[in-house]
N, C-alpha and C. Protein backbone atom coordinates (compact mmCIF):
# COMPACT_ATOMS: atom_id res chain seq x y z
N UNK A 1 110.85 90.25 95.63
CA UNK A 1 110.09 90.98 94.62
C UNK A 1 108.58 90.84 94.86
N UNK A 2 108.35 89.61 95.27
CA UNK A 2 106.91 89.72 95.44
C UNK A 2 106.27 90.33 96.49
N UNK A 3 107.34 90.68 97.60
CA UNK A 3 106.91 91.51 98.99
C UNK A 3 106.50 92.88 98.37
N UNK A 4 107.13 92.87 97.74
CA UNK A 4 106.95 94.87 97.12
C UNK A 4 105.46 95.01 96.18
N UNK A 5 105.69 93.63 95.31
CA UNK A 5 104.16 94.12 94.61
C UNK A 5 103.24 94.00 95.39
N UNK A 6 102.95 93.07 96.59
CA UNK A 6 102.01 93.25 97.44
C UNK A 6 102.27 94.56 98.16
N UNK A 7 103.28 95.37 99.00
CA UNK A 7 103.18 96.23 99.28
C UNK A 7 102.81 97.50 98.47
N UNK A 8 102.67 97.25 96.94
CA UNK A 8 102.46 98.37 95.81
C UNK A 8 100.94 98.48 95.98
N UNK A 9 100.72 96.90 95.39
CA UNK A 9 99.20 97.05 95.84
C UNK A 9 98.41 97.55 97.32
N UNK A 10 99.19 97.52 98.14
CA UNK A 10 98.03 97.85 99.43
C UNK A 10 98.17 99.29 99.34
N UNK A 11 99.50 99.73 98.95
CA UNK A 11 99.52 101.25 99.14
C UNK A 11 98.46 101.66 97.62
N UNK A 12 98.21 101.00 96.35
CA UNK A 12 97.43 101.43 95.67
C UNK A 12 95.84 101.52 96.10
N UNK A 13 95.58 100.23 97.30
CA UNK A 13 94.10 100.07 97.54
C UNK A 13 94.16 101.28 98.59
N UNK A 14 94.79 101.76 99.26
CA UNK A 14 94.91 102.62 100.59
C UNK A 14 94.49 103.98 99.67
N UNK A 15 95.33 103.99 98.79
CA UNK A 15 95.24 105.33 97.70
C UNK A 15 93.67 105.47 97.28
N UNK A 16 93.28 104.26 96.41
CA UNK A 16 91.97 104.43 96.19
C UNK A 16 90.99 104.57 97.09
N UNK A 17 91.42 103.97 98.37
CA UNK A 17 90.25 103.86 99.45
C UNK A 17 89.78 105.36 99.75
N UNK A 18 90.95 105.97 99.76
CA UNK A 18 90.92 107.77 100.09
C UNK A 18 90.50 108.63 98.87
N UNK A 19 90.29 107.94 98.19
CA UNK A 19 88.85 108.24 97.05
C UNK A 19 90.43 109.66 95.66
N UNK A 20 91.38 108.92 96.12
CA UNK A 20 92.67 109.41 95.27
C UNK A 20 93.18 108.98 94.26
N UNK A 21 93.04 109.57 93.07
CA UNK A 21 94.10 109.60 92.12
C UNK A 21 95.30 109.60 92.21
N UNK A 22 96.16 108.98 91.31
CA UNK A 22 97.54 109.10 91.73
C UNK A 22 98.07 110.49 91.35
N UNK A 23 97.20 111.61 90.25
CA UNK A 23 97.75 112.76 90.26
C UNK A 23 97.18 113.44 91.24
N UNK A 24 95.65 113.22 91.91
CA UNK A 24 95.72 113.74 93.00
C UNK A 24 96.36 113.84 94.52
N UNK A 25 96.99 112.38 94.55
CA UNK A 25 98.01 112.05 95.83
C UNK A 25 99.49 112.73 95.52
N UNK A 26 99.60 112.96 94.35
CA UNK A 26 100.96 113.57 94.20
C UNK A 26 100.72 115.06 94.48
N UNK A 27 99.81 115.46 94.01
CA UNK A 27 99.14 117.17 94.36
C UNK A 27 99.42 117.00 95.89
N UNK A 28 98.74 116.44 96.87
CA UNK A 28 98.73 115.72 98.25
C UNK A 28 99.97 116.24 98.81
N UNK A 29 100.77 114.89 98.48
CA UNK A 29 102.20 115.57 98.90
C UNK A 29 103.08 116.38 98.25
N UNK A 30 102.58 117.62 97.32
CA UNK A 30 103.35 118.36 97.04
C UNK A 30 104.40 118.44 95.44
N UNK A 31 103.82 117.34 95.23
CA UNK A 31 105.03 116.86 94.12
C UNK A 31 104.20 117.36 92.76
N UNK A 32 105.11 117.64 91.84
CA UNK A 32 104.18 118.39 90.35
C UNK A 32 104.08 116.75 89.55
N UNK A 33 104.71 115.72 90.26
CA UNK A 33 104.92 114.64 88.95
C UNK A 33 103.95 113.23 89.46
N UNK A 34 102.93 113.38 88.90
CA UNK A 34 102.08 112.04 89.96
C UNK A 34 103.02 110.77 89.10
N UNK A 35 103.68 110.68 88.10
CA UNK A 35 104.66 109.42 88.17
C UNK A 35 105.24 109.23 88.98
N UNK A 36 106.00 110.07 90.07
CA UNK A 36 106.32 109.37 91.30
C UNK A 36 105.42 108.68 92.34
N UNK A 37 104.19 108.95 92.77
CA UNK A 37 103.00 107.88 92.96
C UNK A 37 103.42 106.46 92.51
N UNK A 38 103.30 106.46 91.30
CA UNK A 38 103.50 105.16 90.39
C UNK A 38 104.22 104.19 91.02
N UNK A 39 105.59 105.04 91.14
CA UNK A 39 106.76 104.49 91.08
C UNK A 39 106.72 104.18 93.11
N UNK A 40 106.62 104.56 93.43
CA UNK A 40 106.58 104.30 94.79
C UNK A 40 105.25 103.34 95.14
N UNK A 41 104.39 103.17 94.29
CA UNK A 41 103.50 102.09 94.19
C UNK A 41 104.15 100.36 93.73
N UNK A 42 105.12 100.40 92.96
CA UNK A 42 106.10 99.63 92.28
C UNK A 42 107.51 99.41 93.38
N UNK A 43 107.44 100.63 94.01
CA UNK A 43 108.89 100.12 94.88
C UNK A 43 108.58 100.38 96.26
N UNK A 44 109.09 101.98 96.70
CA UNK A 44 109.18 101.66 98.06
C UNK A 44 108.47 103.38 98.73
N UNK A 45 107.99 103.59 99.65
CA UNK A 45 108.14 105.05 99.97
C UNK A 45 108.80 105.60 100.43
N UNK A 46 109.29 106.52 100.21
CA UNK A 46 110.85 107.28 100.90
C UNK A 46 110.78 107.51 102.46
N UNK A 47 111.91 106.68 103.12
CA UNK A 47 111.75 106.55 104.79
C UNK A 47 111.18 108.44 105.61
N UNK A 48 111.85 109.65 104.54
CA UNK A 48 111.98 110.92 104.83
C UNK A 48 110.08 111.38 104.82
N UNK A 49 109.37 110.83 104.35
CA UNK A 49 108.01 111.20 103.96
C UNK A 49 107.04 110.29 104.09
N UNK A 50 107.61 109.19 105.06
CA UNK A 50 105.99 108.57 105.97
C UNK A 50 104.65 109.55 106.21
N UNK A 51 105.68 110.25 107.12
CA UNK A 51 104.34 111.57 107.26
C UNK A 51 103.77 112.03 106.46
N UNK A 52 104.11 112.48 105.27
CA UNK A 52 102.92 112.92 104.75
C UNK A 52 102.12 111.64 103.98
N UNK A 53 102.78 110.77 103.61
CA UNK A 53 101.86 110.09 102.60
C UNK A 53 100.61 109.45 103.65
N UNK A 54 101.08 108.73 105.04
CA UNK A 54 100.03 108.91 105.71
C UNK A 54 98.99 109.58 105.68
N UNK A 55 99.29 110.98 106.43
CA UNK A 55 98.26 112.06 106.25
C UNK A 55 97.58 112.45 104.65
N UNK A 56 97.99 112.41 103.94
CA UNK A 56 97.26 111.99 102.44
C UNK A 56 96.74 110.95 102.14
N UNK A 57 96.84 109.80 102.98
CA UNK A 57 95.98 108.32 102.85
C UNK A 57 94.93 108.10 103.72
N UNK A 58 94.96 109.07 105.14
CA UNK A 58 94.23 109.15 106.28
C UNK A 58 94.65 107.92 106.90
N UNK A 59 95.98 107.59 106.91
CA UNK A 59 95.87 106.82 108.22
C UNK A 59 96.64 107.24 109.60
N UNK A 60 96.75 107.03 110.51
CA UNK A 60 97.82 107.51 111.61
C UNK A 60 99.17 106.92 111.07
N UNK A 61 100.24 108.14 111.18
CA UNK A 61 101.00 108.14 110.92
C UNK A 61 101.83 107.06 111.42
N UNK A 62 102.03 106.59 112.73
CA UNK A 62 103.02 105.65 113.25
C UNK A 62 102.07 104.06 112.69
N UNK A 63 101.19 104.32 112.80
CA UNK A 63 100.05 102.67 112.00
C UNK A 63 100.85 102.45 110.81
N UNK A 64 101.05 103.58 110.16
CA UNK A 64 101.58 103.52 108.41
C UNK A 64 102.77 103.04 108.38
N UNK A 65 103.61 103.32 109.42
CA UNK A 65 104.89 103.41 109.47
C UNK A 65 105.38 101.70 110.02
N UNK A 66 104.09 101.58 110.94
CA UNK A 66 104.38 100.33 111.14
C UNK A 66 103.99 98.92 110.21
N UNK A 67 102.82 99.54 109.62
CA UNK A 67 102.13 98.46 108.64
C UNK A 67 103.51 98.40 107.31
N UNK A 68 104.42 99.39 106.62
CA UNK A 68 104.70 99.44 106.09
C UNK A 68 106.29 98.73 106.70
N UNK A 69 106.71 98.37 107.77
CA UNK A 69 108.01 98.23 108.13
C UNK A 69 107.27 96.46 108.06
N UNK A 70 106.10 95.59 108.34
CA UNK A 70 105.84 94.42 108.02
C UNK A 70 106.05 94.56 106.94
N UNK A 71 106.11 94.73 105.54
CA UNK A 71 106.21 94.92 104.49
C UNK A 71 107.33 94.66 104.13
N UNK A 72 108.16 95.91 104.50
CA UNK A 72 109.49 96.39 103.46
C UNK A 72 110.84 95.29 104.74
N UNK A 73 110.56 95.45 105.54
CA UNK A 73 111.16 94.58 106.95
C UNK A 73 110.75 93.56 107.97
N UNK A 74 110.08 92.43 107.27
CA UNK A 74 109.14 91.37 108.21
C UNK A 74 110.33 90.78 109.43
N UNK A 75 111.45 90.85 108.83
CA UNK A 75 112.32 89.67 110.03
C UNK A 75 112.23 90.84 111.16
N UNK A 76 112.68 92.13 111.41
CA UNK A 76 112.91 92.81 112.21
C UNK A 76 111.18 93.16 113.04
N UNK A 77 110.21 93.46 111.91
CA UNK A 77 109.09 93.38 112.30
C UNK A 77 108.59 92.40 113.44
N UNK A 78 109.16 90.90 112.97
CA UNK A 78 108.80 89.66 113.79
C UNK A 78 109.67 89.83 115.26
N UNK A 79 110.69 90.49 114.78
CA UNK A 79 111.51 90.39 115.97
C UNK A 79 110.69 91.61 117.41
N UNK A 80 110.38 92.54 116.87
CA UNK A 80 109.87 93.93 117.57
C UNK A 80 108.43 93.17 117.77
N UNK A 81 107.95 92.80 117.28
CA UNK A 81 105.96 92.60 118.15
C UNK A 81 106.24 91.28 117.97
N UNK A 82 106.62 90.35 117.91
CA UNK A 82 106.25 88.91 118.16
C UNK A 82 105.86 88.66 119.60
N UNK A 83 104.69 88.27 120.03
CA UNK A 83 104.15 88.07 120.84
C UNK A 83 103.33 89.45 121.31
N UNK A 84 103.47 90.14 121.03
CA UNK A 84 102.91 91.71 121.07
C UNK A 84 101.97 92.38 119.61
N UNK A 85 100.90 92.61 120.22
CA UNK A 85 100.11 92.87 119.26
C UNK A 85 100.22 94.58 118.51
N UNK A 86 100.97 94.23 117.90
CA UNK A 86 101.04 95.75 116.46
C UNK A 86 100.02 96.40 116.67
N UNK A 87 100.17 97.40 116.90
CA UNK A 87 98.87 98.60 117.09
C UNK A 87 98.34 98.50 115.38
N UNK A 88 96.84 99.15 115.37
CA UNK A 88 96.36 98.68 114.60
C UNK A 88 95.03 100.10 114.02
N UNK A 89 95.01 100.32 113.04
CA UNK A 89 94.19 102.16 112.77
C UNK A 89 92.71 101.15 112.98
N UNK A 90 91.93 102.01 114.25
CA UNK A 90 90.72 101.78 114.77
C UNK A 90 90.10 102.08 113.27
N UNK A 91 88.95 100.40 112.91
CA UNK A 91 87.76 100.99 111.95
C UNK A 91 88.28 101.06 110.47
N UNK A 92 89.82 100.48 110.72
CA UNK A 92 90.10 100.63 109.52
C UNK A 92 90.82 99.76 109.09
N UNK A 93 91.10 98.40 108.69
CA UNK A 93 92.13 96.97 108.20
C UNK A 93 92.82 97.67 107.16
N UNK A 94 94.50 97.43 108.01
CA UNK A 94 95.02 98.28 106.63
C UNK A 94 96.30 96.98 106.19
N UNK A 95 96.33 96.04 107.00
CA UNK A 95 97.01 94.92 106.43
C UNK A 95 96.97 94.22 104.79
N UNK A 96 97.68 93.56 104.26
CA UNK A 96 97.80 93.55 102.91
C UNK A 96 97.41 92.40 102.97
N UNK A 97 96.71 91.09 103.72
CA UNK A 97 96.56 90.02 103.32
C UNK A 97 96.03 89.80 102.16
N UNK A 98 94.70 90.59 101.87
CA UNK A 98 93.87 90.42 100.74
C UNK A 98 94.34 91.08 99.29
N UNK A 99 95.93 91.30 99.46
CA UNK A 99 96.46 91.54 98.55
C UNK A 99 97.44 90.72 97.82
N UNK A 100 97.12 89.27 98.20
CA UNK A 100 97.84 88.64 97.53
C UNK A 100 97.89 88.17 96.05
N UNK A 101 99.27 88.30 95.66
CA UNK A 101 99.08 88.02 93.94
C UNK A 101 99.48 86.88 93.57
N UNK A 102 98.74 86.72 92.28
CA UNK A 102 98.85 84.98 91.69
C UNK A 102 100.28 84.92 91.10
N UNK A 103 100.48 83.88 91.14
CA UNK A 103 101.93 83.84 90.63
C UNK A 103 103.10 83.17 91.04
């Protein structure tokens, strides 16, 4: 549980960083209901729509995909780059360290 609220939060700071509302990120990708924002801030993003929420956050799409599989999948993560350095969005820290919560 606590992997996800840190992953809620980075995808909320990623959101704000792109100067976005959550009804404007839902406009973004298409959706009439920015409560799904919310809720995918709280849980998880749907594996089918990496792509766009990327491209609505401005980051490269496979960066997102990968920053978000440390997240939602660290053992398999550790297993795929351990010893190999995770590509990484030039100019831009999109890791969640500084998102850690008290508790």
């Amino acid at each position: 549980m606590k992997l996800r609220k840190q992953t809620g939060k980075w995808l909320q700071r990623l959101r704000e960083a792109a100067g976005l509302s959550q009804g404007e990120l839902s406009k973004a990708l298409g959706m009439r209901c920015y409560s799904f924002v919310s809720q995918v801030e709280y849980a998880r993003v749907p594996p089918g729509q990496l792509g766009q929420w990327a491209d609505a956050l401005n980051i490269p799409p496979r960066q997102f995909a990968i920053t978000l599989m440390s997240h939602y999948d660290p053992v398999n993560y550790k297993s795929i780059f351990e010893g190999n350095d995770a590509p990484t969005a030039s100019g831009k820290e999109i890791y969640f360290s500084d998102c850690e919560l008290e508790g």
